[in-house]
C-alpha atoms as a PDB file:
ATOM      1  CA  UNK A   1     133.867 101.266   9.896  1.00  0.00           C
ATOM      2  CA  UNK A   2     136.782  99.863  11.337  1.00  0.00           C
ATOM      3  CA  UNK A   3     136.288  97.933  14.620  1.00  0.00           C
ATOM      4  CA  UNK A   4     138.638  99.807  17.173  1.00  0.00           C
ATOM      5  CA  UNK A   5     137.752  97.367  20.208  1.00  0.00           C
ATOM      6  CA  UNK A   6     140.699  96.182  21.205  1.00  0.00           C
ATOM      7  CA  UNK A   7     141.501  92.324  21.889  1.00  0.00           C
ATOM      8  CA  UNK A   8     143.912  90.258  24.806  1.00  0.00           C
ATOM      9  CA  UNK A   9     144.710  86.587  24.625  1.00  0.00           C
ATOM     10  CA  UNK A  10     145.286  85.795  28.544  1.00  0.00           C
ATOM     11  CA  UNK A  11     146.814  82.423  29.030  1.00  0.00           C
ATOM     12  CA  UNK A  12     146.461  81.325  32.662  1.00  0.00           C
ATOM     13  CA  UNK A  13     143.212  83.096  33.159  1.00  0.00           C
ATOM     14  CA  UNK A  14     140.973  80.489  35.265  1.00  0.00           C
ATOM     15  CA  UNK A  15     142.630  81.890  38.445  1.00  0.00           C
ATOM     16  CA  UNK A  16     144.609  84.227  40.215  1.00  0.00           C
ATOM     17  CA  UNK A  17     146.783  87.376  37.883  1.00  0.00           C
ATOM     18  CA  UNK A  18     145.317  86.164  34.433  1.00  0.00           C
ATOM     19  CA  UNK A  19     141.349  86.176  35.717  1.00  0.00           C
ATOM     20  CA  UNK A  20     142.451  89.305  38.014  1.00  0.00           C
ATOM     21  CA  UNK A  21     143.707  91.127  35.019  1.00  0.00           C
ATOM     22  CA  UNK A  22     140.823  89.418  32.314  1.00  0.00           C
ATOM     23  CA  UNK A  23     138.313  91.114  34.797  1.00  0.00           C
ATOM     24  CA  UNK A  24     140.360  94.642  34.750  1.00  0.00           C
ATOM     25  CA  UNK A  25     140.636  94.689  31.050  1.00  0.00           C
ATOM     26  CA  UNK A  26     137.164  93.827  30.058  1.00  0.00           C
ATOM     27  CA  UNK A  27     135.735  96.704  32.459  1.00  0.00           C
ATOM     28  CA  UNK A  28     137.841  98.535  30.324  1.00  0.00           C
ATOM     29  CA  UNK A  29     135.760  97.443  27.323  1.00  0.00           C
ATOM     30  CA  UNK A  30     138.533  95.511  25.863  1.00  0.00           C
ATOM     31  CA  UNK A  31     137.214  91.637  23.887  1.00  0.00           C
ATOM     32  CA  UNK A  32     138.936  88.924  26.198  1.00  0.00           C
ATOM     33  CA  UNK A  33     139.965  85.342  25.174  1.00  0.00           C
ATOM     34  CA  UNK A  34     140.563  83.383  28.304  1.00  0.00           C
ATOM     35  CA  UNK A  35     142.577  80.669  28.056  1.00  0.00           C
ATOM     36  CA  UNK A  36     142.728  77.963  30.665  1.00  0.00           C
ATOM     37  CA  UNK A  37     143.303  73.752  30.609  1.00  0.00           C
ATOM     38  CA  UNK A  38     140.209  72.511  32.857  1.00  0.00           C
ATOM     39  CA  UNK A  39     136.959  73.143  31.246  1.00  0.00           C
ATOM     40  CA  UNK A  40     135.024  73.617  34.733  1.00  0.00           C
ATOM     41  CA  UNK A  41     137.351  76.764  36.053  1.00  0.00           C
ATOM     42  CA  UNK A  42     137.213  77.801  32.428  1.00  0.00           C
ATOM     43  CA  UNK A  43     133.683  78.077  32.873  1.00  0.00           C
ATOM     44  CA  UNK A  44     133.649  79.429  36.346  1.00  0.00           C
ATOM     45  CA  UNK A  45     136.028  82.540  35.666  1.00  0.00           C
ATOM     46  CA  UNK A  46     133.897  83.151  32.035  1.00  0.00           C
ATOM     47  CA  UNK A  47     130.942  83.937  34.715  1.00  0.00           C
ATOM     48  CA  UNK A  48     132.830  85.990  36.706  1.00  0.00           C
ATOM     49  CA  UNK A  49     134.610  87.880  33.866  1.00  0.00           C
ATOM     50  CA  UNK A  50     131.561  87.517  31.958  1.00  0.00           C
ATOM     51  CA  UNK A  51     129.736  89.501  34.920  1.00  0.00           C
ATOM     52  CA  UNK A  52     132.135  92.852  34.460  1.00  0.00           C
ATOM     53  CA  UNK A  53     132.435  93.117  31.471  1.00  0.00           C
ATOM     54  CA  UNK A  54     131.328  96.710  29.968  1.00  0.00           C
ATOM     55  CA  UNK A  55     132.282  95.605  26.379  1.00  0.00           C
ATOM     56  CA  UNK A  56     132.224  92.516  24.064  1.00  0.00           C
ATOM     57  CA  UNK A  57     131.289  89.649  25.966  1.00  0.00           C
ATOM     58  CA  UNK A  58     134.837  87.283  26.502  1.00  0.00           C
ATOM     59  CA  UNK A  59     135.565  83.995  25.227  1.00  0.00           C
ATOM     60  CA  UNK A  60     137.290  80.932  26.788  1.00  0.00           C
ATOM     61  CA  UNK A  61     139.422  78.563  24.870  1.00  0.00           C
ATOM     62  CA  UNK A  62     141.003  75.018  26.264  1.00  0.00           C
ATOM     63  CA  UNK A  63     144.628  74.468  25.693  1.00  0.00           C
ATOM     64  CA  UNK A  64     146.732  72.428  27.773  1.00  0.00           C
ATOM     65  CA  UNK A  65     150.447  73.606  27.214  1.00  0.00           C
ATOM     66  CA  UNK A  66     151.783  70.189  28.478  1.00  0.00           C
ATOM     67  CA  UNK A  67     150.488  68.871  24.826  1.00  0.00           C
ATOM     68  CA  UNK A  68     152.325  71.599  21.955  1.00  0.00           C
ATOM     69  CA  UNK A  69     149.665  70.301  19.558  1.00  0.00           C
ATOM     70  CA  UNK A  70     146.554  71.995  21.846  1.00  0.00           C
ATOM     71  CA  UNK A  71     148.879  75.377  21.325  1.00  0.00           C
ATOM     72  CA  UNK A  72     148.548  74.711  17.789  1.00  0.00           C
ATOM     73  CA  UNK A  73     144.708  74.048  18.091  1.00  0.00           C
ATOM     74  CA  UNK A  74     144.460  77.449  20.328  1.00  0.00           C
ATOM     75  CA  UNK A  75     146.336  79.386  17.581  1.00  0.00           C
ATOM     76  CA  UNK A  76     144.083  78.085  14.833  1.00  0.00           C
ATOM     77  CA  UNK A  77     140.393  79.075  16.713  1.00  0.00           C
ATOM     78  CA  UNK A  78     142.316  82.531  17.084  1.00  0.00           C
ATOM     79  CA  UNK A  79     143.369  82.451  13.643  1.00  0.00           C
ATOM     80  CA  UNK A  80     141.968  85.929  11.710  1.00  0.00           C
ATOM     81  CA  UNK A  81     141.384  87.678  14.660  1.00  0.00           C
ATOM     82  CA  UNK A  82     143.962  90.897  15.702  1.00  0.00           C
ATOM     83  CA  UNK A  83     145.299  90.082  19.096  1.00  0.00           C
ATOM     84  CA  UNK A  84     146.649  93.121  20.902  1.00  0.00           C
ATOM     85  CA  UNK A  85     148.187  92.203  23.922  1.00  0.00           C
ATOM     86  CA  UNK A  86     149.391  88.451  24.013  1.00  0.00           C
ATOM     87  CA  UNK A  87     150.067  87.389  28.038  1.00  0.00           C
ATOM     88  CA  UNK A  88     151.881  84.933  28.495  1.00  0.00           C
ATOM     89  CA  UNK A  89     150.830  83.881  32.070  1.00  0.00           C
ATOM     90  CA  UNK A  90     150.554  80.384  31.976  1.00  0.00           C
ATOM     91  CA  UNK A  91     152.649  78.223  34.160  1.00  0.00           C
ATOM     92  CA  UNK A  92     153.612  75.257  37.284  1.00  0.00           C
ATOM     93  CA  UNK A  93     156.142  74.257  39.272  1.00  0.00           C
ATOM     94  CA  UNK A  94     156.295  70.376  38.753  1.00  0.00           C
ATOM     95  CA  UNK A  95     157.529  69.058  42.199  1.00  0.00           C
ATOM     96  CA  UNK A  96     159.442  66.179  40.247  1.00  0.00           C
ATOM     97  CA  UNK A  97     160.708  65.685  36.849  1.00  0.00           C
ATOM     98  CA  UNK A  98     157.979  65.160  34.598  1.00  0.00           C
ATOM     99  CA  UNK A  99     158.147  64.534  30.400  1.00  0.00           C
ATOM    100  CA  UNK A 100     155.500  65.494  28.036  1.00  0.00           C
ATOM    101  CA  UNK A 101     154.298  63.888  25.276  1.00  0.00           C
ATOM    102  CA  UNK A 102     156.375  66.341  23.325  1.00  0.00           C
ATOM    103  CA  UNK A 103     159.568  64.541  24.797  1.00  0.00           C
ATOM    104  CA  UNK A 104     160.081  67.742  27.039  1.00  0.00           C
ATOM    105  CA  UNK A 105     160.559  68.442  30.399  1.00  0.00           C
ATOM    106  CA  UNK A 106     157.084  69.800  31.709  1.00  0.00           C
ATOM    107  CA  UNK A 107     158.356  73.383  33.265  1.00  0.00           C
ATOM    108  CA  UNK A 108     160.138  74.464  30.317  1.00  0.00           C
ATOM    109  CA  UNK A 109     157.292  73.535  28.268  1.00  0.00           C
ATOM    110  CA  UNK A 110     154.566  75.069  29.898  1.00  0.00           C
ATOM    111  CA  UNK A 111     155.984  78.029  31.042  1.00  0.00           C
ATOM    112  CA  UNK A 112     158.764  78.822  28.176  1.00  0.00           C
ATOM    113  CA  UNK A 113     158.144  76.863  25.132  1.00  0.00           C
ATOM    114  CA  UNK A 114     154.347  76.475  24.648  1.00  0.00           C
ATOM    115  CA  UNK A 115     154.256  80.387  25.132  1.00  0.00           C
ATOM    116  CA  UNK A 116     157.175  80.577  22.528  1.00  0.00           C
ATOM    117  CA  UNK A 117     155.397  78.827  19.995  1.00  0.00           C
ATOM    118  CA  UNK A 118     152.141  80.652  20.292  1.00  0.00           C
ATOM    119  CA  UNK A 119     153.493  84.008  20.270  1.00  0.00           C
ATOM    120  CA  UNK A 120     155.298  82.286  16.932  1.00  0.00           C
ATOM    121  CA  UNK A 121     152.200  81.092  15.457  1.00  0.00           C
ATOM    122  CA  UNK A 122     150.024  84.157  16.335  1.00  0.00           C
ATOM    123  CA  UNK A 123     152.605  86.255  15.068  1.00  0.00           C
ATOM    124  CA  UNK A 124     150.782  87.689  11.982  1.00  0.00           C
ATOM    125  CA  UNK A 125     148.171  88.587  14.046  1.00  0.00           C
ATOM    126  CA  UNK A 126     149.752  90.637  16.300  1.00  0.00           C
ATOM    127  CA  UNK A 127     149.416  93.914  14.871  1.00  0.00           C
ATOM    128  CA  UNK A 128     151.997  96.677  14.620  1.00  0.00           C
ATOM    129  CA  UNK A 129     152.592  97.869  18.457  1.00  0.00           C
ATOM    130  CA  UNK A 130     150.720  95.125  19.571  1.00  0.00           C
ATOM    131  CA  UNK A 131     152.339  93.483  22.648  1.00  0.00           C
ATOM    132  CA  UNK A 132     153.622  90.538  24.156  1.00  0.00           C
ATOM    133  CA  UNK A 133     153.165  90.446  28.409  1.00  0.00           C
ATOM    134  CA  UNK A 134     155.071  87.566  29.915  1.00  0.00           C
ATOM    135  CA  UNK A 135     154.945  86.883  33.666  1.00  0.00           C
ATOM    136  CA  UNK A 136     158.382  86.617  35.589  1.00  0.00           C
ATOM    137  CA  UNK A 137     159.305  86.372  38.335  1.00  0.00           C
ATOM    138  CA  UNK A 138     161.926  87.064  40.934  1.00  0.00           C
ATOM    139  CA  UNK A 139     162.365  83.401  41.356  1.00  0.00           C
ATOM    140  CA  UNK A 140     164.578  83.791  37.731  1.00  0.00           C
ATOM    141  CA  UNK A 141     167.689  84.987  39.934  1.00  0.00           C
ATOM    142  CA  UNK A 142     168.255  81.361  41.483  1.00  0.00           C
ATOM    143  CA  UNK A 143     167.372  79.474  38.488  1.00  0.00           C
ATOM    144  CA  UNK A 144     169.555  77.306  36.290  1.00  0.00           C
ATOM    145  CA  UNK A 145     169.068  77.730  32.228  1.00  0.00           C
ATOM    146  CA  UNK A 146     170.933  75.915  29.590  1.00  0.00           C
ATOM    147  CA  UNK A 147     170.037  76.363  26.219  1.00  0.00           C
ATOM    148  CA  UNK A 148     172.288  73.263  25.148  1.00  0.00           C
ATOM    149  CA  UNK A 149     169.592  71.247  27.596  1.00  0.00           C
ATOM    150  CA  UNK A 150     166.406  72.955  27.980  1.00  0.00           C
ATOM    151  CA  UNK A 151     165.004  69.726  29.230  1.00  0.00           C
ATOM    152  CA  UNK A 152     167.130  69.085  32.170  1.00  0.00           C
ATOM    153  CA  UNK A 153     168.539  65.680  31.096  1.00  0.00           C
ATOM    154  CA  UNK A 154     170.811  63.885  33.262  1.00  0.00           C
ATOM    155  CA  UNK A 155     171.582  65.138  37.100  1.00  0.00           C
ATOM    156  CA  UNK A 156     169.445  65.753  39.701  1.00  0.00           C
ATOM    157  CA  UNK A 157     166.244  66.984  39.493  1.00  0.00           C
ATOM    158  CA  UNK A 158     165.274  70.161  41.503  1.00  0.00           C
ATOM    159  CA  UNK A 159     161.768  71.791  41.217  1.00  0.00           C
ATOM    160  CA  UNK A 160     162.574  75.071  42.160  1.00  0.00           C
ATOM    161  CA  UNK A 161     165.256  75.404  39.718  1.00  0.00           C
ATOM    162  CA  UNK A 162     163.905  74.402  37.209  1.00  0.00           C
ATOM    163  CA  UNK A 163     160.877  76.903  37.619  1.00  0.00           C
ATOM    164  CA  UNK A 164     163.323  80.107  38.417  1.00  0.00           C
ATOM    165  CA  UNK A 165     165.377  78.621  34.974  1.00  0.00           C
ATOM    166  CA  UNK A 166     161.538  79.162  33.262  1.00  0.00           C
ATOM    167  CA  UNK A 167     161.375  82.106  34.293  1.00  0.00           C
ATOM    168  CA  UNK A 168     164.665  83.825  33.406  1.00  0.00           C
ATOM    169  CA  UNK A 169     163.517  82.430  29.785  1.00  0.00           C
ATOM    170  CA  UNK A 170     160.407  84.253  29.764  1.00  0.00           C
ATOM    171  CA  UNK A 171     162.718  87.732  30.766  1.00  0.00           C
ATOM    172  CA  UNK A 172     165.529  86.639  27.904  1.00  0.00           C
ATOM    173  CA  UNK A 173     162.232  85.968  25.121  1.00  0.00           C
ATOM    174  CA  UNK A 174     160.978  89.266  26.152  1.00  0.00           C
ATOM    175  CA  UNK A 175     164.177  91.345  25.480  1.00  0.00           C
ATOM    176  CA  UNK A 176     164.717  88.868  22.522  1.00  0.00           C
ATOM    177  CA  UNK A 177     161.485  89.387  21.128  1.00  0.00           C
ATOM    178  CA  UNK A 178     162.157  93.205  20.873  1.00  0.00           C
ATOM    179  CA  UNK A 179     165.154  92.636  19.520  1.00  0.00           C
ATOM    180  CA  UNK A 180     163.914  90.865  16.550  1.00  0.00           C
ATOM    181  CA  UNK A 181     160.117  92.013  16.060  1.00  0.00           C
ATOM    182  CA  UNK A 182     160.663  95.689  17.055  1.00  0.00           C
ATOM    183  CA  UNK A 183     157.695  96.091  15.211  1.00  0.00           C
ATOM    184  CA  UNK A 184     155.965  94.953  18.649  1.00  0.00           C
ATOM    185  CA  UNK A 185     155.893  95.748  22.455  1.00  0.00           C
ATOM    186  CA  UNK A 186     157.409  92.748  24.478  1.00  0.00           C
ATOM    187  CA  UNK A 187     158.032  92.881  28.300  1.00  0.00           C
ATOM    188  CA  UNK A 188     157.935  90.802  31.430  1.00  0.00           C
ATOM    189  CA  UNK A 189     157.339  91.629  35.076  1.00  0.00           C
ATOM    190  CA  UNK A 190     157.746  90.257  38.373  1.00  0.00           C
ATOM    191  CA  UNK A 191     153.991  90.192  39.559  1.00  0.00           C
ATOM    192  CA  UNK A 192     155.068  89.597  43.503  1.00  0.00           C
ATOM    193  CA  UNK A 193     154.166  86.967  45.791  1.00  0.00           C
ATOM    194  CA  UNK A 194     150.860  86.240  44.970  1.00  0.00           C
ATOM    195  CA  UNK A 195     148.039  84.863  47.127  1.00  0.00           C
ATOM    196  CA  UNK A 196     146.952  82.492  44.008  1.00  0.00           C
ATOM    197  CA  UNK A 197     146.841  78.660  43.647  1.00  0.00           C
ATOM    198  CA  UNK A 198     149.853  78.664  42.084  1.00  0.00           C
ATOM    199  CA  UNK A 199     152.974  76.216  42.839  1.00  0.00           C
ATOM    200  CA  UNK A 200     153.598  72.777  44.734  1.00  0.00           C
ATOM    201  CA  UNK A 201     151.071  72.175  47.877  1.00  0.00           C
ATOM    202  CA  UNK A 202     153.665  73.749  50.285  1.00  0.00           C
ATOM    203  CA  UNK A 203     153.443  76.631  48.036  1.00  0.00           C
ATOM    204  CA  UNK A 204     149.943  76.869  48.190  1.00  0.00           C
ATOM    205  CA  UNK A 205     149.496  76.512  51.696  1.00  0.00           C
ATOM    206  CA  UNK A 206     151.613  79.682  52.559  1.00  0.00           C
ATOM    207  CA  UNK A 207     150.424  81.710  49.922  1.00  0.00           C
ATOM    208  CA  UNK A 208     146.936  80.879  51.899  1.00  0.00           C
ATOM    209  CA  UNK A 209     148.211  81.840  54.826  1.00  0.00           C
ATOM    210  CA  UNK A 210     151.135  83.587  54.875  1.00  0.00           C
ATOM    211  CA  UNK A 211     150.936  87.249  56.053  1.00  0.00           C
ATOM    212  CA  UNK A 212     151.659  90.610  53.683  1.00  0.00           C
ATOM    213  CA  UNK A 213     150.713  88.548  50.463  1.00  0.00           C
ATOM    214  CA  UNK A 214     149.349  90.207  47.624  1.00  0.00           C
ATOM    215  CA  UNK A 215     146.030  90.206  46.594  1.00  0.00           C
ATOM    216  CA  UNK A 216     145.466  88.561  42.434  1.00  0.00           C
ATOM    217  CA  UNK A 217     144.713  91.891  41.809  1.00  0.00           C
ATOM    218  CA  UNK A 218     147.522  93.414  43.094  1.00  0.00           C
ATOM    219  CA  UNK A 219     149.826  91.376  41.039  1.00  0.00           C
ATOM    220  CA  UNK A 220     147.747  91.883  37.785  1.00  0.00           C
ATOM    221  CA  UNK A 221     148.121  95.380  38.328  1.00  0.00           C
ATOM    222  CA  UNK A 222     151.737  95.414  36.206  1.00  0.00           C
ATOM    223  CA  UNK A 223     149.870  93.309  33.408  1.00  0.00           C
ATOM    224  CA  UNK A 224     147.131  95.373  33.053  1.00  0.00           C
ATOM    225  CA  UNK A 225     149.718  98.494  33.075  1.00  0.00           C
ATOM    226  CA  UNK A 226     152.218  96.902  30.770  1.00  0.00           C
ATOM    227  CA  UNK A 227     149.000  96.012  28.369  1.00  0.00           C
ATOM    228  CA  UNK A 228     147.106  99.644  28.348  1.00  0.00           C
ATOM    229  CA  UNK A 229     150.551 102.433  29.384  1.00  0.00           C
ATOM    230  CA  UNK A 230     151.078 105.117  27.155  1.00  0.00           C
ATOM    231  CA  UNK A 231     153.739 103.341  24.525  1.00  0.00           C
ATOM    232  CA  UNK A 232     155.881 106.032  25.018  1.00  0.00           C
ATOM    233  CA  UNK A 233     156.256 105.784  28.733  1.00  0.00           C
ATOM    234  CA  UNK A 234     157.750 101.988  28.116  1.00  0.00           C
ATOM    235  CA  UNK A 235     160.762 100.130  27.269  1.00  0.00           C
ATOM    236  CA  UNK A 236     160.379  97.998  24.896  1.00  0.00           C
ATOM    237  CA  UNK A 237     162.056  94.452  26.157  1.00  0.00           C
ATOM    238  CA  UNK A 238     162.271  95.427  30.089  1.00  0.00           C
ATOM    239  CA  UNK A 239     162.125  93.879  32.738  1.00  0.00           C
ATOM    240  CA  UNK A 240     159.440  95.336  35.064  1.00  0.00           C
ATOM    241  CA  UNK A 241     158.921  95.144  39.089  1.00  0.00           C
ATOM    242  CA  UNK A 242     156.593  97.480  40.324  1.00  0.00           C
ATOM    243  CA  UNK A 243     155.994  99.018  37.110  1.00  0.00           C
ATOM    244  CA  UNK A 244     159.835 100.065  36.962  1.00  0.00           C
ATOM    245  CA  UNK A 245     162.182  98.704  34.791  1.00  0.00           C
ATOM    246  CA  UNK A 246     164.644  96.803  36.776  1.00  0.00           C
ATOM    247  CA  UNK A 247     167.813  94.932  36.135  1.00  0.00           C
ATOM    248  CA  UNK A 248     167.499  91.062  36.224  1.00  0.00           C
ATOM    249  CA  UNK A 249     170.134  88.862  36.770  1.00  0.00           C
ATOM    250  CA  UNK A 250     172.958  88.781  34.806  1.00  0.00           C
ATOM    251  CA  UNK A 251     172.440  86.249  32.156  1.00  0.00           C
ATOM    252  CA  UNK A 252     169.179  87.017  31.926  1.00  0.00           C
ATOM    253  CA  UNK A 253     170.671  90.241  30.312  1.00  0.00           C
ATOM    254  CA  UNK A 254     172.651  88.822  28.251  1.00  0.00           C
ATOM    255  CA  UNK A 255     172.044  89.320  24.262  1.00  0.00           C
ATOM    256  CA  UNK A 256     174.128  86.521  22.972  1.00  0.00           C
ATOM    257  CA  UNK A 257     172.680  84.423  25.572  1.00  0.00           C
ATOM    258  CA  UNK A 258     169.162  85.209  24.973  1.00  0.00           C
ATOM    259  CA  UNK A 259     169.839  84.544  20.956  1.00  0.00           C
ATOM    260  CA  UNK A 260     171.142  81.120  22.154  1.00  0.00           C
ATOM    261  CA  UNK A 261     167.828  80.511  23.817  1.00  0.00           C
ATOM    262  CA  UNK A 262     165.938  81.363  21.157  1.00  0.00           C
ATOM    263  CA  UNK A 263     167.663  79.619  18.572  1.00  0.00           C
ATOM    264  CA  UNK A 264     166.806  76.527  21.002  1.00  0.00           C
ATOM    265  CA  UNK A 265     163.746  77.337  21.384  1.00  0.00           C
ATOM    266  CA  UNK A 266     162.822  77.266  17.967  1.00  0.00           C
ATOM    267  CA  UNK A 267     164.488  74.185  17.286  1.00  0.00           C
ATOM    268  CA  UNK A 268     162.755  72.466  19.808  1.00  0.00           C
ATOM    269  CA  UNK A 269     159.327  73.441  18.512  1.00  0.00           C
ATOM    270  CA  UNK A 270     159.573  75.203  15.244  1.00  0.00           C
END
């Protein structure tokens, strides 16, 4: 008998949306591969995921997307398994210009190009109408992008750009993605401003205590929607804020630029 249990790869999922939305989906009986960098909050959020879980009991993986070849050792422990719902929700805000091993500049890496390649290198195994999740955010509309210099080189180095640039390239693979595998589902969404550990200390400290800030699970909510909704009731490449599809900025809704981007993408780790 076929096994019908259905299967999401959440990257990010130690903290905050990904081990908000890990937790929704595996009370929904769904199998759940966490996938996190430090081994000890990899542990910690198994427990707690672990603990409401009302199906197959979930699995945590290590992969640090600051190294591409730990992508490529995630994709091969997933290999033969159907993934249906890949989400991308990885990602950092490095406060100064960092390079990876790779030779990249860390933001693009970790939140554009390591997702890239493992939604590349899982492709096979994403079933028909299986889908791709990639968390936005708002923070794309004052970002800079170049797909002629994805690692920043030369000029000044600003943090904040660079993340919103990371971010309009998760929104231009998403649209891209349905362009060219139609066979799939591929969004991305704006989850809000999140009260997570996420970003530089400054960051941190006002999502801590800043007033009107959404819970993790409030800002899982779209990924959870965007992973279970009625197919029918979606469309296919959007761009979602509060489960409504929603108009991002201008070149991030632009076909010929999003091609561009992922023709340099795939050079850069193809």
């Amino acid at each position: 008998m076929e096994d019908l249990t259905r299967h999401a790869v959440i990257t990010g999922a130690t903290s905050g949306i990904g081990q908000a939305a890990a937790v929704a989906l595996v009370r929904q009986g769904w199998l759940v591969t966490l996938v996190g960098r430090d081994p000890g909050r990899l542990d910690a959020a198994l427990g707690t995921v672990r603990a409401a879980a009302a199906g197959p009991e979930p699995v945590g993986l290590l992969a640090d997307f600051a190294q591409l070849s730990q992508v490529h050792d995630l994709a091969a422990k997933l290999a033969g398994q159907r993934v249906d719902v890949l989400a991308n929700n990885a990602g950092l805000v490095a406060a100064r210009r960092t390079t990876t091993v790779d030779g990249h500049e860390l933001t693009i890496q970790t939140n554009h190009l390591a997702p890239f390649l493992l939604a590349h290198l899982l492709r096979e195994q994403l079933a028909p109408g299986a889908r791709i999740v990639n968390t936005a955010s708002m923070a794309h509309s004052f970002g800079t992008l170049d797909p002629d210099n994805l690692d920043r080189r030369g000029g000044l180095y600003s943090a904040w750009l660079a993340y919103g640039g990371s971010k309009r390239a998760n929104i231009l693979f998403a649209a891209e993605a349905a362009r060219r595998w139609p066979d799939l589902l591929s969004f991305s969404f704006h989850p809000g401003v999140v009260r997570t550990r996420f970003g530089t200390p400054a960051a941190r400290l006002f999502y801590k205590i800043g007033p009107g800030i959404a819970t993790p699970e409030q800002g899982a909510d779209q990924l959870v929607w965007l992973a279970t909704e009625d197919p029918a009731q979606l469309s296919n490449g959007a761009y979602y804020v509060l489960r409504k599809p929603t108009r991002p900025h201008p070149s991030a809704r632009d076909p010929q630029f999003a091609a561009r981007l992922w023709d340099a993408s795939a050079a850069a780790v193809l």
